[in-house]
C-alpha atoms as a PDB file:
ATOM      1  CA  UNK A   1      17.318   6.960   1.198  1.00  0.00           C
ATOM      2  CA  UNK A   2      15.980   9.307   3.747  1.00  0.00           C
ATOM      3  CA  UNK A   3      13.185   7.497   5.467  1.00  0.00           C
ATOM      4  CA  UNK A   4      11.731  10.480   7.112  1.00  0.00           C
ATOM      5  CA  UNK A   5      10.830  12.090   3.908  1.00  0.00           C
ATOM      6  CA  UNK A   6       7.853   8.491   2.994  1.00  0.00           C
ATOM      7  CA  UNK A   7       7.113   8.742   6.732  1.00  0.00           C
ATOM      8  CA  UNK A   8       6.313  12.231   6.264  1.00  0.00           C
ATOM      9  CA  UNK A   9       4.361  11.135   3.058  1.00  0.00           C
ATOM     10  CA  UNK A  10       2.635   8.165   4.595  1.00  0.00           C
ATOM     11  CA  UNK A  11       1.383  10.282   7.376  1.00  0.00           C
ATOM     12  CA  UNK A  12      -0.082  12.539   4.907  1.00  0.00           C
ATOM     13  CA  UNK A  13      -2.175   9.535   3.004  1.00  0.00           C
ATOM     14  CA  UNK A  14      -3.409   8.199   5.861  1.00  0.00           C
ATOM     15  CA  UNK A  15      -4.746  11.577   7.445  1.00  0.00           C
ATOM     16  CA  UNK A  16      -6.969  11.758   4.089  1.00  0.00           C
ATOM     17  CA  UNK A  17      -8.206   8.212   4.366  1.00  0.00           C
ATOM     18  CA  UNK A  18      -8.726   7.182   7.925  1.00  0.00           C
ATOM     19  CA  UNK A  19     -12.089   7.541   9.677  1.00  0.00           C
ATOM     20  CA  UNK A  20     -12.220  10.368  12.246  1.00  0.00           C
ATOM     21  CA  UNK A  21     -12.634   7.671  14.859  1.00  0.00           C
ATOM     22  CA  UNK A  22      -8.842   6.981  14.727  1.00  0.00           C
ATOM     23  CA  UNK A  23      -6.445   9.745  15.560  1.00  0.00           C
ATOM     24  CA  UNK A  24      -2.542   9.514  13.837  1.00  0.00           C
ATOM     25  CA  UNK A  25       0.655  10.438  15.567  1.00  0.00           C
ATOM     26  CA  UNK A  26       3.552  11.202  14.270  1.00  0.00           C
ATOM     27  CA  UNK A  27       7.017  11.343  16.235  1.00  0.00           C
ATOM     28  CA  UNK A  28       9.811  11.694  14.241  1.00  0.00           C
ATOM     29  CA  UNK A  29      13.542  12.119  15.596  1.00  0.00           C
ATOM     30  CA  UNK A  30      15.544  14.571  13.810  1.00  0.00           C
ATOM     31  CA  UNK A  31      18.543  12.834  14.025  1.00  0.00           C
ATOM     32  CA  UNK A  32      17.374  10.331  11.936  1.00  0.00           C
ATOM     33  CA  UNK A  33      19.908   9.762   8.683  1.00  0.00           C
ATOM     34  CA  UNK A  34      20.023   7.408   6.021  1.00  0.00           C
ATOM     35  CA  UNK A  35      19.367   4.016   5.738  1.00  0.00           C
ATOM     36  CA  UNK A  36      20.416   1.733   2.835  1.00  0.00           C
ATOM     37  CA  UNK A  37      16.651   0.094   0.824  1.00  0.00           C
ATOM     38  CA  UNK A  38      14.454  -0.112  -1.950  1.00  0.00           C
ATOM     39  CA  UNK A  39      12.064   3.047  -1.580  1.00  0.00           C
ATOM     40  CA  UNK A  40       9.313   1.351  -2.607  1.00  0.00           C
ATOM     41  CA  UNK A  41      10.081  -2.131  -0.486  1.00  0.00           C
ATOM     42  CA  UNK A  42      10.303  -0.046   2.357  1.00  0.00           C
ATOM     43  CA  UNK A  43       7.127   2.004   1.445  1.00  0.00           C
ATOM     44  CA  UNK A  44       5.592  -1.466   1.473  1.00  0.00           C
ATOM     45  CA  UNK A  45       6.670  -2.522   4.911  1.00  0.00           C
ATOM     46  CA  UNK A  46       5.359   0.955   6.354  1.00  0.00           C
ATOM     47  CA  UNK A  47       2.165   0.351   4.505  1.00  0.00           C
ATOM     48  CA  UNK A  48       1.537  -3.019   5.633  1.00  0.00           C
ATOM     49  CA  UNK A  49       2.044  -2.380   9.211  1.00  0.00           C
ATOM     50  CA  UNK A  50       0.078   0.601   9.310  1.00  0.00           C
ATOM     51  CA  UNK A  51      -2.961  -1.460   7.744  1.00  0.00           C
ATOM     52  CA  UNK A  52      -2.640  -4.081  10.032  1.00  0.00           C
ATOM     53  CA  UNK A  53      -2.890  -1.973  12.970  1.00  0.00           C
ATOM     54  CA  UNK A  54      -5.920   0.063  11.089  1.00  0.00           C
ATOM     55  CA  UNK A  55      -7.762  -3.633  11.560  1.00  0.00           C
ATOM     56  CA  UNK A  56      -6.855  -3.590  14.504  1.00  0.00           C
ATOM     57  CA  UNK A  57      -8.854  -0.472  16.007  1.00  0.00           C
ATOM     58  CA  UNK A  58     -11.322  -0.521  12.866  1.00  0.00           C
ATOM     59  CA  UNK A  59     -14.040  -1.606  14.929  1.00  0.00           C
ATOM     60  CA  UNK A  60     -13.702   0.725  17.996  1.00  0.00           C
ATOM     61  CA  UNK A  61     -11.377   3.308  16.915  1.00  0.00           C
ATOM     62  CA  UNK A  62      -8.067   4.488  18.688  1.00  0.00           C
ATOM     63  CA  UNK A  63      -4.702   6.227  17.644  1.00  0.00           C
ATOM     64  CA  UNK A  64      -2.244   4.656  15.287  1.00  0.00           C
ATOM     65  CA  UNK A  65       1.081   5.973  16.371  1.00  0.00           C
ATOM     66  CA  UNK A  66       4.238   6.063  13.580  1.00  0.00           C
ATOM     67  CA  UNK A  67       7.679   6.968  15.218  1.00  0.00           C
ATOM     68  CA  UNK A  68      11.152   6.868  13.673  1.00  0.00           C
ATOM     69  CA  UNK A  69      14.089   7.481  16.321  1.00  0.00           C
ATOM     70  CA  UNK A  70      17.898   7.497  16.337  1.00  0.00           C
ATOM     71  CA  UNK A  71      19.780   5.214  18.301  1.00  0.00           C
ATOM     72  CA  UNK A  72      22.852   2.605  18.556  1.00  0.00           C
ATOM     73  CA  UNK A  73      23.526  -1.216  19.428  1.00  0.00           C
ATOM     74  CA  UNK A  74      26.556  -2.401  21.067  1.00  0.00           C
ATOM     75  CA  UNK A  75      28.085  -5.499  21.034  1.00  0.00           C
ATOM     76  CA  UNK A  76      26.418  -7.067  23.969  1.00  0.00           C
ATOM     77  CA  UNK A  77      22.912  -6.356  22.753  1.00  0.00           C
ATOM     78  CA  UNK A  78      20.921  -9.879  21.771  1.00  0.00           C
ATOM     79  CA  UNK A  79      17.822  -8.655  21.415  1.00  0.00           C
ATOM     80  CA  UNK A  80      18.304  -7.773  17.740  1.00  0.00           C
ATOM     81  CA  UNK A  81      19.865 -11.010  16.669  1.00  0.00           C
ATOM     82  CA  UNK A  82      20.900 -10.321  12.866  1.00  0.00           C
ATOM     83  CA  UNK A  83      21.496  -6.173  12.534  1.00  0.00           C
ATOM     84  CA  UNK A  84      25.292  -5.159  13.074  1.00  0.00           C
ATOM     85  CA  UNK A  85      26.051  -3.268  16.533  1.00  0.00           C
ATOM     86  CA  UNK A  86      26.460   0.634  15.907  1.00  0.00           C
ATOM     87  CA  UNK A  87      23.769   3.486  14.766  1.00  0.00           C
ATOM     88  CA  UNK A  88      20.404   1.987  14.089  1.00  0.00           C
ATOM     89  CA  UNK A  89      16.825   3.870  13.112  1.00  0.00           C
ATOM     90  CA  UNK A  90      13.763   2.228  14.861  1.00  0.00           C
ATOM     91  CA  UNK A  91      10.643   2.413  12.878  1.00  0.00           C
ATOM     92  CA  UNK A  92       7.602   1.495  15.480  1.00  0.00           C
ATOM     93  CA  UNK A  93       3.693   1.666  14.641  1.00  0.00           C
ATOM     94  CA  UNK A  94       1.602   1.120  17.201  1.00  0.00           C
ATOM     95  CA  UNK A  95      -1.946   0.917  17.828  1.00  0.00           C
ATOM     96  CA  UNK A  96      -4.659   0.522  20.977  1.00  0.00           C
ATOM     97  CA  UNK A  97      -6.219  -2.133  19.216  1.00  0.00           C
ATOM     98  CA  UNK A  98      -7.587  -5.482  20.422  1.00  0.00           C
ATOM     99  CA  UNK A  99      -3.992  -7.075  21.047  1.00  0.00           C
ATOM    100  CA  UNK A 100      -2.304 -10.039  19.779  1.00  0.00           C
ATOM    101  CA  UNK A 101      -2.798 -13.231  21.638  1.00  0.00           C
ATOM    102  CA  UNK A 102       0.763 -15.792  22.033  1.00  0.00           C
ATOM    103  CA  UNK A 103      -0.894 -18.286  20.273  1.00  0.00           C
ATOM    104  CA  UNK A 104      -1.598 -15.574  17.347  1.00  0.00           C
ATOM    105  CA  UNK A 105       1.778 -14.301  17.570  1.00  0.00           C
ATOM    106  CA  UNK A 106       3.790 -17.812  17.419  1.00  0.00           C
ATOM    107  CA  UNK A 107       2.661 -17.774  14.171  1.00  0.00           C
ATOM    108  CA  UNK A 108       1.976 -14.213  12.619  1.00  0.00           C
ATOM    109  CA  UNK A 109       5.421 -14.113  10.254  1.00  0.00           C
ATOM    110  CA  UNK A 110       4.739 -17.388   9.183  1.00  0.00           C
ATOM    111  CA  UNK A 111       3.203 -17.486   5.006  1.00  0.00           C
ATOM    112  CA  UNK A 112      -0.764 -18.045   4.894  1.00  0.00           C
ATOM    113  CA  UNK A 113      -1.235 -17.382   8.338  1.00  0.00           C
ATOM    114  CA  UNK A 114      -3.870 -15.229   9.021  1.00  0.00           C
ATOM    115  CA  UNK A 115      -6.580 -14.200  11.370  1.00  0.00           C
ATOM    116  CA  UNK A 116      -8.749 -12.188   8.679  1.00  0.00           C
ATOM    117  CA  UNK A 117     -12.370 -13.261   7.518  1.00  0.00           C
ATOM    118  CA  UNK A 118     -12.164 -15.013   3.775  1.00  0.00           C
ATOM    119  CA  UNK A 119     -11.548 -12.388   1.370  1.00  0.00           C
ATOM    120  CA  UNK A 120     -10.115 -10.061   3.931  1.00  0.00           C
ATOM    121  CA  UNK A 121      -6.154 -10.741   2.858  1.00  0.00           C
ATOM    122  CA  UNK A 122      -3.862 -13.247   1.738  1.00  0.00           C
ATOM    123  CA  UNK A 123      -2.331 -13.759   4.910  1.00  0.00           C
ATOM    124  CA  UNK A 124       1.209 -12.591   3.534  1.00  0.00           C
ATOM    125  CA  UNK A 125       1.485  -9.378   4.572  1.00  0.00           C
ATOM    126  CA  UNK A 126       3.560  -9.881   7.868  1.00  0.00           C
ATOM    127  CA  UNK A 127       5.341 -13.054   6.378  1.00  0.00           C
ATOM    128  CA  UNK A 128       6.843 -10.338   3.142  1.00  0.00           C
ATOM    129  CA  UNK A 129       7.701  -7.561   5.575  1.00  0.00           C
ATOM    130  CA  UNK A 130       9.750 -10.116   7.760  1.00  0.00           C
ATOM    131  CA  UNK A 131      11.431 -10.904   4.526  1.00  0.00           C
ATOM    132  CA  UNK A 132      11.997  -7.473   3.540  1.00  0.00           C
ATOM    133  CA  UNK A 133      13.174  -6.161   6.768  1.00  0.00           C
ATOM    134  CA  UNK A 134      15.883  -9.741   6.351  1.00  0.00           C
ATOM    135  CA  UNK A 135      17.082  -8.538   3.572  1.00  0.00           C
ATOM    136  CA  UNK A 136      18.018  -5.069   4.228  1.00  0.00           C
ATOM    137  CA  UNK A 137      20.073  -6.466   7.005  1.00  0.00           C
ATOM    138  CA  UNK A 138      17.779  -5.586   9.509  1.00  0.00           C
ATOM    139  CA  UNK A 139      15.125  -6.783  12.138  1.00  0.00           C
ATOM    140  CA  UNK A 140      11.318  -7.191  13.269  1.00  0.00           C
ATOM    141  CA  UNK A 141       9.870  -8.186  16.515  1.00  0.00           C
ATOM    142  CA  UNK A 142       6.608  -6.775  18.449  1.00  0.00           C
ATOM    143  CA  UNK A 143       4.947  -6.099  21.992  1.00  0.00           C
ATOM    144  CA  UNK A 144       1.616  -6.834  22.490  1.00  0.00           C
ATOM    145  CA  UNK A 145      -1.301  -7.218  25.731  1.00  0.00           C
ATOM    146  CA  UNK A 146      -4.615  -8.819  24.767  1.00  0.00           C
ATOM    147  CA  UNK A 147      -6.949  -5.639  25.167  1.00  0.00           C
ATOM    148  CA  UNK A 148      -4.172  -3.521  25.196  1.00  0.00           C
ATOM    149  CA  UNK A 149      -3.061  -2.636  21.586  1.00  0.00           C
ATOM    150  CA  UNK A 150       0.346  -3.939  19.563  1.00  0.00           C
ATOM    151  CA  UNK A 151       3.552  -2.074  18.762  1.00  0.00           C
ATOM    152  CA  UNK A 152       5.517  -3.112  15.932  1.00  0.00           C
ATOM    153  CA  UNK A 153       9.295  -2.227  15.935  1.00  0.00           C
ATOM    154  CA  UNK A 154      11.839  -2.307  12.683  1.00  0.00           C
ATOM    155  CA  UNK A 155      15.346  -2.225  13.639  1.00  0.00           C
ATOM    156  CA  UNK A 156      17.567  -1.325  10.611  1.00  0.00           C
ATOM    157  CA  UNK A 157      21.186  -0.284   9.977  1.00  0.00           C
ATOM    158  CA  UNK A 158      22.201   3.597   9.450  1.00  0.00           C
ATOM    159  CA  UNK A 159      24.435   4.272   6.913  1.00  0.00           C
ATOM    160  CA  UNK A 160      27.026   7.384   6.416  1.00  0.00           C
ATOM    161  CA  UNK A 161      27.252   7.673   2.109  1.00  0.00           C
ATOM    162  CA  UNK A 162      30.892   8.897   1.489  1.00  0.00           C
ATOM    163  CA  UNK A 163      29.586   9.675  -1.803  1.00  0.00           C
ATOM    164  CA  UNK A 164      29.641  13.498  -3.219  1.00  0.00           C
ATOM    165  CA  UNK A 165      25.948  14.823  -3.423  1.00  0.00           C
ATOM    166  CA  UNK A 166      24.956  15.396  -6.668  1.00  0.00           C
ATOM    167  CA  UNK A 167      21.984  17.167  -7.915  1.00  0.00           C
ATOM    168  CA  UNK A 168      19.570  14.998  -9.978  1.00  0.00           C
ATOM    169  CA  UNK A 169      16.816  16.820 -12.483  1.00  0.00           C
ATOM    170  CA  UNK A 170      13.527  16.616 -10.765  1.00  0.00           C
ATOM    171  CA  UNK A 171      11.476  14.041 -11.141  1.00  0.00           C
ATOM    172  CA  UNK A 172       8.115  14.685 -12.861  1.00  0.00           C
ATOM    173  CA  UNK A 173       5.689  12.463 -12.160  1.00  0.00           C
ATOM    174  CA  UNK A 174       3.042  12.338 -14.984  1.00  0.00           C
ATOM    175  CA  UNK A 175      -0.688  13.226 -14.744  1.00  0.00           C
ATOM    176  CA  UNK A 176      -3.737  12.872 -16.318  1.00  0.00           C
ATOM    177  CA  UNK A 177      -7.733  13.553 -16.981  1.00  0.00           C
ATOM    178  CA  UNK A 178      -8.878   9.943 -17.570  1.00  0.00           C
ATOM    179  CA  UNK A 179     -11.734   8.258 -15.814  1.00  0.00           C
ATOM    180  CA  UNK A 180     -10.861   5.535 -13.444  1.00  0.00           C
ATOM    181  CA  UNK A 181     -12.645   2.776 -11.890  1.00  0.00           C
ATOM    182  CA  UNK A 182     -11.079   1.731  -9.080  1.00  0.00           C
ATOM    183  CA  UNK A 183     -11.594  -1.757  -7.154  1.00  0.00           C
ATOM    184  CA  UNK A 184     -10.476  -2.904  -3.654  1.00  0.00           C
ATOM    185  CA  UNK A 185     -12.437  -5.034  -1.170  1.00  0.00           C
ATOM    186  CA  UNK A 186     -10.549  -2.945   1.651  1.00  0.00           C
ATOM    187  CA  UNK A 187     -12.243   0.430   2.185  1.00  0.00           C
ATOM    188  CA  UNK A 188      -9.090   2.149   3.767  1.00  0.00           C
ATOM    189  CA  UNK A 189      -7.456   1.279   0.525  1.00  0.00           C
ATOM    190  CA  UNK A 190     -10.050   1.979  -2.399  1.00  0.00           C
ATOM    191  CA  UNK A 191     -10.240   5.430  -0.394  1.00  0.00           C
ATOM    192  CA  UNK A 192      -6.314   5.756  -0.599  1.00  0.00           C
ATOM    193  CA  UNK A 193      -6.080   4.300  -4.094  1.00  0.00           C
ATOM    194  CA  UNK A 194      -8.975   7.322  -5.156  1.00  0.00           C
ATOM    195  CA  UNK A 195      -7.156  10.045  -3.168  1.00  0.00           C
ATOM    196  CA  UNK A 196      -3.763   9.713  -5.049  1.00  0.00           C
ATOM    197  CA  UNK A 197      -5.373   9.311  -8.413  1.00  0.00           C
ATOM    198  CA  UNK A 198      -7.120  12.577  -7.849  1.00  0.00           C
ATOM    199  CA  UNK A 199      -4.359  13.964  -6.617  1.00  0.00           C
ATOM    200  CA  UNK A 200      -2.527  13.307 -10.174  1.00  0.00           C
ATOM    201  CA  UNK A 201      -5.637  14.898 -11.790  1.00  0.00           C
ATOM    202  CA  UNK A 202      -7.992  12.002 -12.979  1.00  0.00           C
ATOM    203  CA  UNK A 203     -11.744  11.547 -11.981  1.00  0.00           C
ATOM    204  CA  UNK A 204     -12.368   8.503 -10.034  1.00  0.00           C
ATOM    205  CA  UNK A 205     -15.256   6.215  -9.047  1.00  0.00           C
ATOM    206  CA  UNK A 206     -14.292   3.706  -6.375  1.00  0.00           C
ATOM    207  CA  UNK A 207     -16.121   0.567  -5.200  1.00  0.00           C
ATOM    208  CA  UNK A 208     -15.569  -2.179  -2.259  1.00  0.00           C
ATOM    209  CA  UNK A 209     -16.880  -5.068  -4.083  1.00  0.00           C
ATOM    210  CA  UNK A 210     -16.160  -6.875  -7.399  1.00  0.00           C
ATOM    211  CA  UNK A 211     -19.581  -7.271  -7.877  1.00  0.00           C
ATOM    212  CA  UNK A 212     -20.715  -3.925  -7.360  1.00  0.00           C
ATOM    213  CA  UNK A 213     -17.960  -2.708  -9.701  1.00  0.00           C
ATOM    214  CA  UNK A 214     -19.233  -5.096 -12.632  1.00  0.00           C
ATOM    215  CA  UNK A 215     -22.811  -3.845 -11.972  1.00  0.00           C
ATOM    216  CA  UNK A 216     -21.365   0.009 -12.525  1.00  0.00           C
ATOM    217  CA  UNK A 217     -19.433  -0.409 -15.441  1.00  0.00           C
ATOM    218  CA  UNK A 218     -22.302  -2.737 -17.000  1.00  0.00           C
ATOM    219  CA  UNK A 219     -24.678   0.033 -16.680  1.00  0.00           C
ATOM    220  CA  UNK A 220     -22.362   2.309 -18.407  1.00  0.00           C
ATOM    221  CA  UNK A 221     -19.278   0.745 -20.259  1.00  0.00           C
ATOM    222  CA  UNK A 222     -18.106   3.661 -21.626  1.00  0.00           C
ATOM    223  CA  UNK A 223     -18.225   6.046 -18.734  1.00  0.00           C
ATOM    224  CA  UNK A 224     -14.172   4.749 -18.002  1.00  0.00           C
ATOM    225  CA  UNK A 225     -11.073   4.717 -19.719  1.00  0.00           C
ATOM    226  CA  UNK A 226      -9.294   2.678 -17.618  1.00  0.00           C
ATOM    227  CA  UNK A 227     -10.500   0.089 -13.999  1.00  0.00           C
ATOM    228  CA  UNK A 228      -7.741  -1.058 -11.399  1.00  0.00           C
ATOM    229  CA  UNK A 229      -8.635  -3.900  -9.758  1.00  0.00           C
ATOM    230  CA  UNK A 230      -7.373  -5.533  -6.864  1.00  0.00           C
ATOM    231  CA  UNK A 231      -6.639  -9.446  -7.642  1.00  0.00           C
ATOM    232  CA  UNK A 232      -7.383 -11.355  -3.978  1.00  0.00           C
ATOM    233  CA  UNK A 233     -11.649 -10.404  -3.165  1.00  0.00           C
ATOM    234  CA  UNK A 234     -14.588 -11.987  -2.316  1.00  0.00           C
ATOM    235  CA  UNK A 235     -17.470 -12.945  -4.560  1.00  0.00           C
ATOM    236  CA  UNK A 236     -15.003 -12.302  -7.727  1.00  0.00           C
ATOM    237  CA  UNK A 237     -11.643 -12.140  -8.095  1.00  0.00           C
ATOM    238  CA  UNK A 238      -9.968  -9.611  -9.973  1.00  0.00           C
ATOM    239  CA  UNK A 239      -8.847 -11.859 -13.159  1.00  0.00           C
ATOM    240  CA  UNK A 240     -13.089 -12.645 -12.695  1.00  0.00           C
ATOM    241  CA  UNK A 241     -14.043  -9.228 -12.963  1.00  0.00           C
ATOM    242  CA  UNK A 242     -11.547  -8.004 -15.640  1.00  0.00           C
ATOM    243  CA  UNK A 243     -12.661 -11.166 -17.920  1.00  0.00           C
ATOM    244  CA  UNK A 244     -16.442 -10.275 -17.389  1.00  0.00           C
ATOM    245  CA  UNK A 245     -15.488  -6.440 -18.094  1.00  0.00           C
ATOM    246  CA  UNK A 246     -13.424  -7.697 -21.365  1.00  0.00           C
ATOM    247  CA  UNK A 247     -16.446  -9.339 -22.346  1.00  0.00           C
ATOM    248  CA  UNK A 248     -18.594  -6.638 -22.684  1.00  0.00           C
ATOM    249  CA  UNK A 249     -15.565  -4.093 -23.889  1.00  0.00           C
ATOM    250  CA  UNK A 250     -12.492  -5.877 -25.298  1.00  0.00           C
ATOM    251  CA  UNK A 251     -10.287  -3.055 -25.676  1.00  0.00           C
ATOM    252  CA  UNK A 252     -10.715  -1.998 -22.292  1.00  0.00           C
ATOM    253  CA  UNK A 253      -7.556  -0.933 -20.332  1.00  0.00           C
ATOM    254  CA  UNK A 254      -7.148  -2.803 -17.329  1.00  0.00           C
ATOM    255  CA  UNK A 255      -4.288  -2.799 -14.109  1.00  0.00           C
ATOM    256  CA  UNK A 256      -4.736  -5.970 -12.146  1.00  0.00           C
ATOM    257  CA  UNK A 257      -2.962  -5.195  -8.807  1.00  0.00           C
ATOM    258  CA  UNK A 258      -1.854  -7.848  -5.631  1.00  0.00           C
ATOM    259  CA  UNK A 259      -0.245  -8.013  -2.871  1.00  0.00           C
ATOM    260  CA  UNK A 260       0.528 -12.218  -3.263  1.00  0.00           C
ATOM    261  CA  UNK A 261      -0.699 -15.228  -5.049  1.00  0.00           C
ATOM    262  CA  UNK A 262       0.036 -18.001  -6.365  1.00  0.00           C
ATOM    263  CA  UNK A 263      -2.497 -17.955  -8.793  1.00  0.00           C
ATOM    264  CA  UNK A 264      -1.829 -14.754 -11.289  1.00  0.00           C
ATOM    265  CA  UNK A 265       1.519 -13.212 -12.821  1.00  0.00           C
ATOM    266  CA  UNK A 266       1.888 -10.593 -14.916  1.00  0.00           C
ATOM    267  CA  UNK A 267       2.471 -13.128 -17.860  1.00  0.00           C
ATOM    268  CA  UNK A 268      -0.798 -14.784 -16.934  1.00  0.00           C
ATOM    269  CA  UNK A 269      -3.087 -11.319 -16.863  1.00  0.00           C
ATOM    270  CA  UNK A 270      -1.158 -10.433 -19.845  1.00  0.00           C
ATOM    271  CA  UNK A 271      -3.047 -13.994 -21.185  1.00  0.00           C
ATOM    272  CA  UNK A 272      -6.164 -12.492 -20.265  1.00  0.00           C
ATOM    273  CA  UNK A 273      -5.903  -9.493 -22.064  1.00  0.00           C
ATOM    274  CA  UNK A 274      -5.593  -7.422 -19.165  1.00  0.00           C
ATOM    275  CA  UNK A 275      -2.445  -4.839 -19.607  1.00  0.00           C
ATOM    276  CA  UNK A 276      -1.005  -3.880 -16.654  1.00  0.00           C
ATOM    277  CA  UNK A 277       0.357  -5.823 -13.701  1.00  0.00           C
ATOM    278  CA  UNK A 278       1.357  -4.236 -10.566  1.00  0.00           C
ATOM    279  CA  UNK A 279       2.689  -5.030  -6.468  1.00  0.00           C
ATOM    280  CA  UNK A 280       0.067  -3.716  -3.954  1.00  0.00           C
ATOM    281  CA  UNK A 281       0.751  -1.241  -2.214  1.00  0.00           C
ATOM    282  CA  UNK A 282       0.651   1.233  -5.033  1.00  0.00           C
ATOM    283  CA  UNK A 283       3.588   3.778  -4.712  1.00  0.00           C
ATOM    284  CA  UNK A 284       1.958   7.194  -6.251  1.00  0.00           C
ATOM    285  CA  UNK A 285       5.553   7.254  -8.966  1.00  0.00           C
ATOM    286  CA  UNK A 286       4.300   3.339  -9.978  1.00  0.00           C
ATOM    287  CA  UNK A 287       1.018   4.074 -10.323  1.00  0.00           C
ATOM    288  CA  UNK A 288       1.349   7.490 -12.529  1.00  0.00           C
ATOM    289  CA  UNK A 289       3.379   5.927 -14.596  1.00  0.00           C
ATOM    290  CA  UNK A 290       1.874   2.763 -14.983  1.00  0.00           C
ATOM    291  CA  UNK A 291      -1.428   4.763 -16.355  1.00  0.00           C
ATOM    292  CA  UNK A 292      -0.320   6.540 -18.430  1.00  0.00           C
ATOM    293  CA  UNK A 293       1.820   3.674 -20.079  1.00  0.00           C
ATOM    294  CA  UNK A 294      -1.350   1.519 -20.422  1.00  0.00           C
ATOM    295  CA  UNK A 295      -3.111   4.366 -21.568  1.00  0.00           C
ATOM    296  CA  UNK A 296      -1.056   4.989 -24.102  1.00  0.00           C
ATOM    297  CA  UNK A 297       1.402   7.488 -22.775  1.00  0.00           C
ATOM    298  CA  UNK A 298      -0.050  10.665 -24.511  1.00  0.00           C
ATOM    299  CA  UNK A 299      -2.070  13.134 -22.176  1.00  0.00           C
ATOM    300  CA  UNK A 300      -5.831  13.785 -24.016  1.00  0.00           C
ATOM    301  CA  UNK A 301      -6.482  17.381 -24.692  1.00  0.00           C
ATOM    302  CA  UNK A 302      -8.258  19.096 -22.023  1.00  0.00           C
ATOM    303  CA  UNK A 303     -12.082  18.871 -22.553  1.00  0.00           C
ATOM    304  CA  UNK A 304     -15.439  18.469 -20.352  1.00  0.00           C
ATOM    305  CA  UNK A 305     -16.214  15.396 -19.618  1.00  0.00           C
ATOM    306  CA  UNK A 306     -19.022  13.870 -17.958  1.00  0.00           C
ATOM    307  CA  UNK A 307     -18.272  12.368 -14.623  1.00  0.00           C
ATOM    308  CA  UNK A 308     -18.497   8.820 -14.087  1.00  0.00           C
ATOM    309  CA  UNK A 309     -21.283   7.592 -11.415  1.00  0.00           C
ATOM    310  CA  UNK A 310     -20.828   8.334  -8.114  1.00  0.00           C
ATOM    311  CA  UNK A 311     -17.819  10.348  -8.319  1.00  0.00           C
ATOM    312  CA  UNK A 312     -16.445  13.429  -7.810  1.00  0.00           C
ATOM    313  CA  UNK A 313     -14.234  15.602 -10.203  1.00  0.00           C
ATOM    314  CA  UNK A 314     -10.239  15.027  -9.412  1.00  0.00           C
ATOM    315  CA  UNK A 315      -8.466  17.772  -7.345  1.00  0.00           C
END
C-alpha cells in the first residue's frame, strides 16, 4: 500500500475533530513509495499515536505534527535493531505536549501500562502498535524532554512490487439514512466516530458517557435504528449499556466496539444479543459495511425523518 494516501486521509479526520486550540501539520515527502501492511493495522498504528499525543496537549493545546519521509539504512546503522538495511519510510508524530518522563517511558510498550485516569484507556494502545510495527518487519522508538513535547518515529521497510498494475473496479463503499447513537467516553473520538457516519449519510447523536447515552435512548427508544458503543468506559461498560438498552428494546441493533479486553469477544456480545463486533479504531470501509450488514443490508427508501435529540442532519 501507499501510505501517503491514509496519511492524507488521517489528516483530513483530525482537522474536523480537533479543538482549534491544537494546530496539525502535515509534511509529507514525495518520494515516499510503498510499503508492505495491513491497511487497516497500519491505520490503527497512525491512529493510536496521533491520540496519544492529542492527550498529550489536550489540556493546553499545541501542534500535532504527522511527517512521512524517504530515506535508507546501511549496514552499520544499530539504531534500528530489527528492519533490513536499504530504503526505509519514517512515519513520526509529534507533539509539544507535557513530555514523557524515563521512568514513564521504561515502561510505555509494555501491556496494561498506562498513565490515564480509570476509564480513560486500556493501557494497550502503545503495547499493540509495538506489536504491529514487529510484525511488518519494522521498528518503534521515541524522543522525549519533560515539558518539552514527544516525537514518535516508525521505521518500516520500502518495497519495489515487480508486479504488473492492474486496474481494480472501484470500491463503493455503502451509505445510508439510519439514525445512530453513538457512544465513546473519549470526546476526540465520539466527534470522529459522528463525522464519518455523517459523512456516509446517516443522522447521528453522539454522547461521552454510558450513562448519559442510556438516559437518551430511555427517553426516546425509538428515535434510533442502530447505537455503537464503545466497550472499555466509566460508570458502564459497553456490554452494561447494550444489556440495559436490550432491556427496554430487544430487537435493537447494536455494534459493540474495543480497542482490547480480556473480558468481551465477538462470540460473547453475540451471547448478549448484541450483533456486531468490531476493532477500535473504526476504518470508515469497516464501519459502512458493518452497518449496513447489521442493519440488514437493504438501504430504506428515502423519507423525512425526525431527527434524533441533539443532533444534526448527516452531510
Amino acid at each position: 500500500l501507499h501510505p501517503t494516501a491514509i496519511v492524507k486521509e488521517t489528516v483530513k479526520l483530525l482537522h474536523s475533530t480537533l479543538p482549534a486550540t491544537i494546530a496539525i501539520r502535515q509534511e509529507v515527502d514525495p518520494r515516499c513509495g510503498m510499503i508492505l501492511a495491513d491497511p487497516t493495522e497500519f491505520h490503527q498504528v497512525l491512529m493510536n499515536l496521533c491520540t496519544n499525543a492529542y492527550h498529550a496537549m489536550e489540556e493546553q493545546g499545541g501542534t500535532l505534527t504527522i511527517s512521512l519521509e524517504h530515506s535508507w539504512l546501511s549496514e552499520g546503522q544499530q539504531d534500528y535493531l530489527g528492519v533490513r538495511p536499504g530504503e526505509v519510510l519514517h512515519l513520526a508524530i509529534s507533539d509539544t505536549g507535557r513530555g514523557i518522563s524515563p521512568e514513564v517511558g521504561a515502561k510505555i510498550f509494555d501491556p496494561y501500562f498506562t498513565t490515564k485516569a480509570t476509564g480513560k484507556g486500556t493501557g494497550m494502545g502503545l503495547a499493540i502498535v509495538h506489536g504491529i510495527v514487529v510484525a511488518m518487519g519494522g521498528a518503534i522508538g521515541y524522543q522525549s524532554r519533560p515539558g518539552e513535547g514527544t516525537t514518535f518515529t516508525v521505521t518500516l521497510p520500502a518495497e519495489k512490487s515487480t508486479a504488473p498494475l492492474v486496474d481494480r473496479p472501484v470500491e463503493i463503499v455503502p451509505v445510508g439514512r439510519e439514525r445512530v447513537l453513538f457512544v465513546d467516553d473519549e470526546p476526540m473520538l465520539a466527534e470522529m466516530g459522528q463525522a464519518m457516519l455523517e459523512r456516509l449519510g446517516y443522522t447521528v447523536t453522539s454522547r461521552t458517557s454510558s450513562l448519559e447515552a442510556l438516559a437518551t435512548f430511555s427517553n426516546q427508544p425509538e428515535a434510533f435504528d442502530l447505537v455503537i458503543t464503545d466497550q472499555t468506559m466509566p460508570g458502564m461498560t459497553g456490554v452494561d449499556l447494550a444489556r440495559r438498552m436490550l432491556q427496554i428494546r430487544p430487537q435493537l441493533p447494536i455494534i459493540l466496539c474495543t480497542g482490547y479486553s480480556t473480558q468481551i469477544s465477538a462470540e460473547k456480545a453475540q451471547q448478549y444479543g448484541i450483533r456486531g463486533f468490531a476493532l477500535k479504531p473504526l476504518t470508515r470501509k469497516d464501519i459502512a459495511t458493518m452497518v449496513r450488514k447489521v442493519l440488514g443490508n437493504p438501504l430504506p427508501p428515502a423519507k423525512p425523518a425526525a431527527a434524533a435529540p441533539g443532533s444534526e442532519p448527516g452531510n
